[in-house]
C-alpha atoms as a PDB file:
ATOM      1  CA  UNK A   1       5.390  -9.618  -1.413  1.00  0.00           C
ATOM      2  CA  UNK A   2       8.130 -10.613  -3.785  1.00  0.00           C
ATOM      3  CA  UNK A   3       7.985 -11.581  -7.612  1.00  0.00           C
ATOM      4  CA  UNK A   4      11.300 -12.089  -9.411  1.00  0.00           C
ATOM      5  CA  UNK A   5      11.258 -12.870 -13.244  1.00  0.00           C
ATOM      6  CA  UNK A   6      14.181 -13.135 -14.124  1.00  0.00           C
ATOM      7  CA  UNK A   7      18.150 -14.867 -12.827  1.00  0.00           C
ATOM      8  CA  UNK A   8      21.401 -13.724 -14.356  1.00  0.00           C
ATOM      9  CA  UNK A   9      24.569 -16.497 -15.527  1.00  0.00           C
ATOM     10  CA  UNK A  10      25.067 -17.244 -11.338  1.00  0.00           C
ATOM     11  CA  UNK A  11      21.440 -18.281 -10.896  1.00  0.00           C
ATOM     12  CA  UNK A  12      20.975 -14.348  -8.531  1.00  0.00           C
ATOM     13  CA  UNK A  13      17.741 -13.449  -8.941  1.00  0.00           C
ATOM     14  CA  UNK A  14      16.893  -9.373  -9.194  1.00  0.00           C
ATOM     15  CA  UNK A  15      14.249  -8.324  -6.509  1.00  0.00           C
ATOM     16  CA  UNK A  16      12.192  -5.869  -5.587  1.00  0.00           C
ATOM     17  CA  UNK A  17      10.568  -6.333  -2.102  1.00  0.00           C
ATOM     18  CA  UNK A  18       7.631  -4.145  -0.674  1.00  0.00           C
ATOM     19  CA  UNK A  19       6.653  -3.565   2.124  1.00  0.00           C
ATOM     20  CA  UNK A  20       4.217  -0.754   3.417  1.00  0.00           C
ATOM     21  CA  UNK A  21       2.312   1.066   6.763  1.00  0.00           C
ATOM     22  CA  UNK A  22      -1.471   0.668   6.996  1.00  0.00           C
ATOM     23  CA  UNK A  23      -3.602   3.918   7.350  1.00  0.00           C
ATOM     24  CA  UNK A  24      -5.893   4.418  10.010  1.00  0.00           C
ATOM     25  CA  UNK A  25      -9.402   5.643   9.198  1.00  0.00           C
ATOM     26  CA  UNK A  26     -11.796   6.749  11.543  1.00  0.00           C
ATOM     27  CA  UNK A  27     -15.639   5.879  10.343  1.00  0.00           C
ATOM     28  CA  UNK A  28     -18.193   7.379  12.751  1.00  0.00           C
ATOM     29  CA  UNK A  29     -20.925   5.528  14.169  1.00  0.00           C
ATOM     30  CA  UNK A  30     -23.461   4.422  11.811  1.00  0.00           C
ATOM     31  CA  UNK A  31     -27.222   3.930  11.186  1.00  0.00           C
ATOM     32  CA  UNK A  32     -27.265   1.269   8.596  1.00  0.00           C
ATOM     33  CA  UNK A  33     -26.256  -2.340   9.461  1.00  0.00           C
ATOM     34  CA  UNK A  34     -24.958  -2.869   6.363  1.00  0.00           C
ATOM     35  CA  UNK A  35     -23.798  -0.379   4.100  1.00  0.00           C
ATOM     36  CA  UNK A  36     -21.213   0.932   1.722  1.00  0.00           C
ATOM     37  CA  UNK A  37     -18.364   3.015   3.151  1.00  0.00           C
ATOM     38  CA  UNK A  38     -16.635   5.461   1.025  1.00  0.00           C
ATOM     39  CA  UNK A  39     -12.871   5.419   2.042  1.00  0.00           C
ATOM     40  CA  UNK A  40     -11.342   9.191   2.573  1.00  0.00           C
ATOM     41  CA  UNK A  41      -7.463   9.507   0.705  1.00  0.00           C
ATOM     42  CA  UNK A  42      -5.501   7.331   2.216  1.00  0.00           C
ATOM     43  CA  UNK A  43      -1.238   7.354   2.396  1.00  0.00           C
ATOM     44  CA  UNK A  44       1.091   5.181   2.068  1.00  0.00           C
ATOM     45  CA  UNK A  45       4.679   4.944   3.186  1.00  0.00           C
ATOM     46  CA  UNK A  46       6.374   2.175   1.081  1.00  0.00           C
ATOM     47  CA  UNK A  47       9.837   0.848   1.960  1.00  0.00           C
ATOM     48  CA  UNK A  48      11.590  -0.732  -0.962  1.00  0.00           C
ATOM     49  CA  UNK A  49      13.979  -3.071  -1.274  1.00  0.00           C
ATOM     50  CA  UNK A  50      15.977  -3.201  -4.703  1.00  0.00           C
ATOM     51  CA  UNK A  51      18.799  -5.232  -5.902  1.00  0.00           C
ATOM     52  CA  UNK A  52      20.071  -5.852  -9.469  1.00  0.00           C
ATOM     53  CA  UNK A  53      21.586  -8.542 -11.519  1.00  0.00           C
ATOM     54  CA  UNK A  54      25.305  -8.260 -11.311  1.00  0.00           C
ATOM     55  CA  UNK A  55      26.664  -6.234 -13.462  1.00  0.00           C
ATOM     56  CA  UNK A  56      23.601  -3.660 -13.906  1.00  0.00           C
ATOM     57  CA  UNK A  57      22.251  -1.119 -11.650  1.00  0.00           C
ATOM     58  CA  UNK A  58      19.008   0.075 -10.695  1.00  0.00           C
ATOM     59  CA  UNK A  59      17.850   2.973 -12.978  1.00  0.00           C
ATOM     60  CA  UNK A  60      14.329   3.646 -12.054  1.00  0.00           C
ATOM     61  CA  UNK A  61      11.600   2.286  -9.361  1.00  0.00           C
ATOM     62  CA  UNK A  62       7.593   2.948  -9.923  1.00  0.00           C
ATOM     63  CA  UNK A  63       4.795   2.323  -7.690  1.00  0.00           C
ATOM     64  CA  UNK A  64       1.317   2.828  -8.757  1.00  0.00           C
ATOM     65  CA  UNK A  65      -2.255   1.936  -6.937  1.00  0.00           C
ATOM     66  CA  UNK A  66      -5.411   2.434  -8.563  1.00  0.00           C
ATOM     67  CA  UNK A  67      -4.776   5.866 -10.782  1.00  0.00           C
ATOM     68  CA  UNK A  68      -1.808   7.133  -8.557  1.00  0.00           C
ATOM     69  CA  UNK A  69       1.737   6.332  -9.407  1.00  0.00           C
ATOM     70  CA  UNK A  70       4.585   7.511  -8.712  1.00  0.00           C
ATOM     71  CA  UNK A  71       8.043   6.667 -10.744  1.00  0.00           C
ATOM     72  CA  UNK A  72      11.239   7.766  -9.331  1.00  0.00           C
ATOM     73  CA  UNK A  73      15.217   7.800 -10.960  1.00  0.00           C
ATOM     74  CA  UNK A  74      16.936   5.650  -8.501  1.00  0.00           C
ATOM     75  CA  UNK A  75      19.842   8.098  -8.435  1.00  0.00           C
ATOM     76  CA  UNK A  76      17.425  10.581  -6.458  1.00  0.00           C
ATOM     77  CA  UNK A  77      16.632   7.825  -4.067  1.00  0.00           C
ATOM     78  CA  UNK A  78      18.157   7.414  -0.533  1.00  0.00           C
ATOM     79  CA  UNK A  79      20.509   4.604   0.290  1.00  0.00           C
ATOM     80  CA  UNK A  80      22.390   1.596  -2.298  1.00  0.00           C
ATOM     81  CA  UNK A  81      19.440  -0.411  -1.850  1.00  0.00           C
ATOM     82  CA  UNK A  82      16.446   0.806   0.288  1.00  0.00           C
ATOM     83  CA  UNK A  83      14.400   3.213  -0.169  1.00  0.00           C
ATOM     84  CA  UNK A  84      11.170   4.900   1.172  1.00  0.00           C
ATOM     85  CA  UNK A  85       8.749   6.215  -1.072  1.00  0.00           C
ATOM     86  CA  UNK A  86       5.079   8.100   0.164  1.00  0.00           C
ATOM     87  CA  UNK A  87       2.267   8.056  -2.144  1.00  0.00           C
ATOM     88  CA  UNK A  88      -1.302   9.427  -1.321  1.00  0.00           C
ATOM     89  CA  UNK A  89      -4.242   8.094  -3.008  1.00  0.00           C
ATOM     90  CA  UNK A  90      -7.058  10.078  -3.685  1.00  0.00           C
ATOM     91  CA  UNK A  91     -10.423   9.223  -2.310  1.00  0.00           C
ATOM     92  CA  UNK A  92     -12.051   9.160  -5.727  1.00  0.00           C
ATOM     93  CA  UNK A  93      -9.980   6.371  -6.965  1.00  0.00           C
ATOM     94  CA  UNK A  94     -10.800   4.291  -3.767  1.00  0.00           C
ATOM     95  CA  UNK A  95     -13.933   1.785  -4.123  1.00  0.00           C
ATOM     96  CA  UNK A  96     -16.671   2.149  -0.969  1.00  0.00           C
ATOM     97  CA  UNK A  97     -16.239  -0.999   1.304  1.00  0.00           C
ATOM     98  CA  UNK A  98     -19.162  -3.097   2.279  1.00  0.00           C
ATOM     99  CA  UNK A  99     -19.358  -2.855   5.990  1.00  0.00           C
ATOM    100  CA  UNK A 100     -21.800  -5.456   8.014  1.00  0.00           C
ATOM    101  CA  UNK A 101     -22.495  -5.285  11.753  1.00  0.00           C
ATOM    102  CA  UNK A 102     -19.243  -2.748  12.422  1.00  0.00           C
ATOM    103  CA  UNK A 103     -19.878   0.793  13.984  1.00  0.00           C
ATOM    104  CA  UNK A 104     -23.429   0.227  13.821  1.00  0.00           C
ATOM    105  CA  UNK A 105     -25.497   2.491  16.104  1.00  0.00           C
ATOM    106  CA  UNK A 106     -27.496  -0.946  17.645  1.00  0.00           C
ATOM    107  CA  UNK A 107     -24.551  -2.938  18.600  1.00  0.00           C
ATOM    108  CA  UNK A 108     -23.595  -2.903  22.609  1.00  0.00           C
ATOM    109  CA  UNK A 109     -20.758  -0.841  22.459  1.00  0.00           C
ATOM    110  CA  UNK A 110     -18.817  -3.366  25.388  1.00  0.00           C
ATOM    111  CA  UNK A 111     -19.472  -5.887  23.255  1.00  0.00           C
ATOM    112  CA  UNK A 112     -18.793  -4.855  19.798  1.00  0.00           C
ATOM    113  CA  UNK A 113     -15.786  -4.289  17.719  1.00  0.00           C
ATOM    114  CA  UNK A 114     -14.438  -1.281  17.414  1.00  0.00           C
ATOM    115  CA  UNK A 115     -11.398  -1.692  15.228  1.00  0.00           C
ATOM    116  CA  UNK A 116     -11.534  -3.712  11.833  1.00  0.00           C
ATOM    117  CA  UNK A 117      -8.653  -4.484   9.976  1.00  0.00           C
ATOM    118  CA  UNK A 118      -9.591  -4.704   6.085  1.00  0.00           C
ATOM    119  CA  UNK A 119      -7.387  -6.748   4.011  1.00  0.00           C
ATOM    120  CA  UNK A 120      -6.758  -5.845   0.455  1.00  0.00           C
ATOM    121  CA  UNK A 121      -8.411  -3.158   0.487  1.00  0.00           C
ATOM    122  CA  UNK A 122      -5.951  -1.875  -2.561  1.00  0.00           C
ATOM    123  CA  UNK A 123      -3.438  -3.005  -4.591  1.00  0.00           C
ATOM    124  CA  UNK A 124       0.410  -1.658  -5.125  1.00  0.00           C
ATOM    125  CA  UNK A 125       2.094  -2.523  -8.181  1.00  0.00           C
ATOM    126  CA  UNK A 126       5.766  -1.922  -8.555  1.00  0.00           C
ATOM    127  CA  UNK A 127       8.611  -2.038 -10.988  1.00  0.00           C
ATOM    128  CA  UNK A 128      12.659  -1.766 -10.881  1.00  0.00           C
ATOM    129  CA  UNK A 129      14.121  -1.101 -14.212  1.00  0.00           C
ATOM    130  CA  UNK A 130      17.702  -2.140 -13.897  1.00  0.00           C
ATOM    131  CA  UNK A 131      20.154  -1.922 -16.852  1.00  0.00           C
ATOM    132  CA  UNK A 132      24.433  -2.460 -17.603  1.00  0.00           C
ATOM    133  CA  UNK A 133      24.676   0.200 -20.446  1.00  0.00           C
ATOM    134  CA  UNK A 134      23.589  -2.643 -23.093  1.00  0.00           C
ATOM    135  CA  UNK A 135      20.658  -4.139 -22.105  1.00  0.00           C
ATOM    136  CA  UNK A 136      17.703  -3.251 -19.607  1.00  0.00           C
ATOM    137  CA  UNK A 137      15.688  -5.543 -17.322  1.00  0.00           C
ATOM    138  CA  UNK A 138      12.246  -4.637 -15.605  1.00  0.00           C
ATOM    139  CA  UNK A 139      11.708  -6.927 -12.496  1.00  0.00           C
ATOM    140  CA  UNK A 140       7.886  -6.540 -10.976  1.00  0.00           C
ATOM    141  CA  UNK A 141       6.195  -6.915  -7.483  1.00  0.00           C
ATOM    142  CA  UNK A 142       2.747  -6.464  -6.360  1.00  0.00           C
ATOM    143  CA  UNK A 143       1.528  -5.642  -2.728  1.00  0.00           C
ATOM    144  CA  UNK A 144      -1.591  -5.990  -0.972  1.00  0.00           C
ATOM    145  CA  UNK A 145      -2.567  -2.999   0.735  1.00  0.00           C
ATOM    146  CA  UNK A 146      -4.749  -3.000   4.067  1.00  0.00           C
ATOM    147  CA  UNK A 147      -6.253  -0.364   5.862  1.00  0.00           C
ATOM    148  CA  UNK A 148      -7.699  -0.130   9.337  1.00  0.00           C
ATOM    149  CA  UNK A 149     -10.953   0.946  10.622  1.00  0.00           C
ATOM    150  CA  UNK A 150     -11.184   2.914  13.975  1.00  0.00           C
ATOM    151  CA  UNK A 151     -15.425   3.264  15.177  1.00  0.00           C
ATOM    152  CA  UNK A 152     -15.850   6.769  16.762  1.00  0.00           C
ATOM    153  CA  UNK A 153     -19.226   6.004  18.614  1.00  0.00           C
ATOM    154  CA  UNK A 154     -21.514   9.453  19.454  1.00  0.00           C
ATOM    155  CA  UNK A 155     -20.221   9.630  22.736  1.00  0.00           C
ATOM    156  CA  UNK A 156     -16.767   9.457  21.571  1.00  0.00           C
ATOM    157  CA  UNK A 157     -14.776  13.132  20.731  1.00  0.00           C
ATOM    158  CA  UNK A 158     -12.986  12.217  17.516  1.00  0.00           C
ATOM    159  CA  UNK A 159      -9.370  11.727  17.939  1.00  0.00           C
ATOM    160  CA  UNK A 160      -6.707  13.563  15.418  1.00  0.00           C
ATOM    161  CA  UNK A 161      -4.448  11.095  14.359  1.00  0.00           C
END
């Protein structure tokens, strides 16, 4: 979640800290055992967490994921050191997922699972650019993303989430 590069004279070290929701998708019932999903856009509400060397202040904070980013002045940003930043990625730029046994129309629907959590299923990467007037420092963090999977069966109405 956290990757600092770099301390000032005191031995502080400038961070950036992510942390983000995880999108619920609903995949309806399918015929295949196995076979590749393709994931619909997907959101993402990032908190940030930002703090300088001292001395400098943060300038600018950037998030992308696959083709989507996002870069923001800090001065536009809410709060000294927190932030919350949305950013929706298109379902274009999101590889299918291999899905085996889930939501499959021949599994006992008592018995099966019908919510799968999917683990790095993307990829945030983030920079702070923080700067005192005579120098600048980037600092960088990178997030694993997850997204969970919600099985609407035939019998089920789909919910709106």
């Amino acid at each position: 979640m956290l990757l600092a590069h770099t301390h000032n004279a005191l031995g502080e070290a400038p961070t950036l800290r992510l942390t983000t929701s995880i999108p619920d998708v609903e995949i309806n019932e399918r015929v295949e055992q196995r076979a590749l999903v393709q994931m619909p856009s997907l959101q993402y509400q990032f908190d940030v967490d930002r703090i300088c060397d001292a001395g400098s202040e943060a300038r600018s904070v950037m998030i992308s994921v696959a083709d989507t980013r996002v870069r923001v002045d800090v001065k536009s940003l809410t709060g000294p050191n927190k932030s919350q930043l949305t950013l929706s990625i298109p379902a274009q730029q999101i590889a299918p997922i291999v899905l085996e046994d889930f939501c499959w129309a021949e599994t006992d629907t008592i018995e099966s699972q019908e919510a799968l959590l999917i683990h790095g299923a993307l990829s945030a990467q983030a920079s702070l650019l923080c700067g005192d007037g005579a120098t600048e420092k980037t600092v960088y963090a990178s997030k694993s993303l997850d997204v969970l999977l919600r099985c609407v069966r035939k019998s089920e109405p789909a919910i709106s989430r």
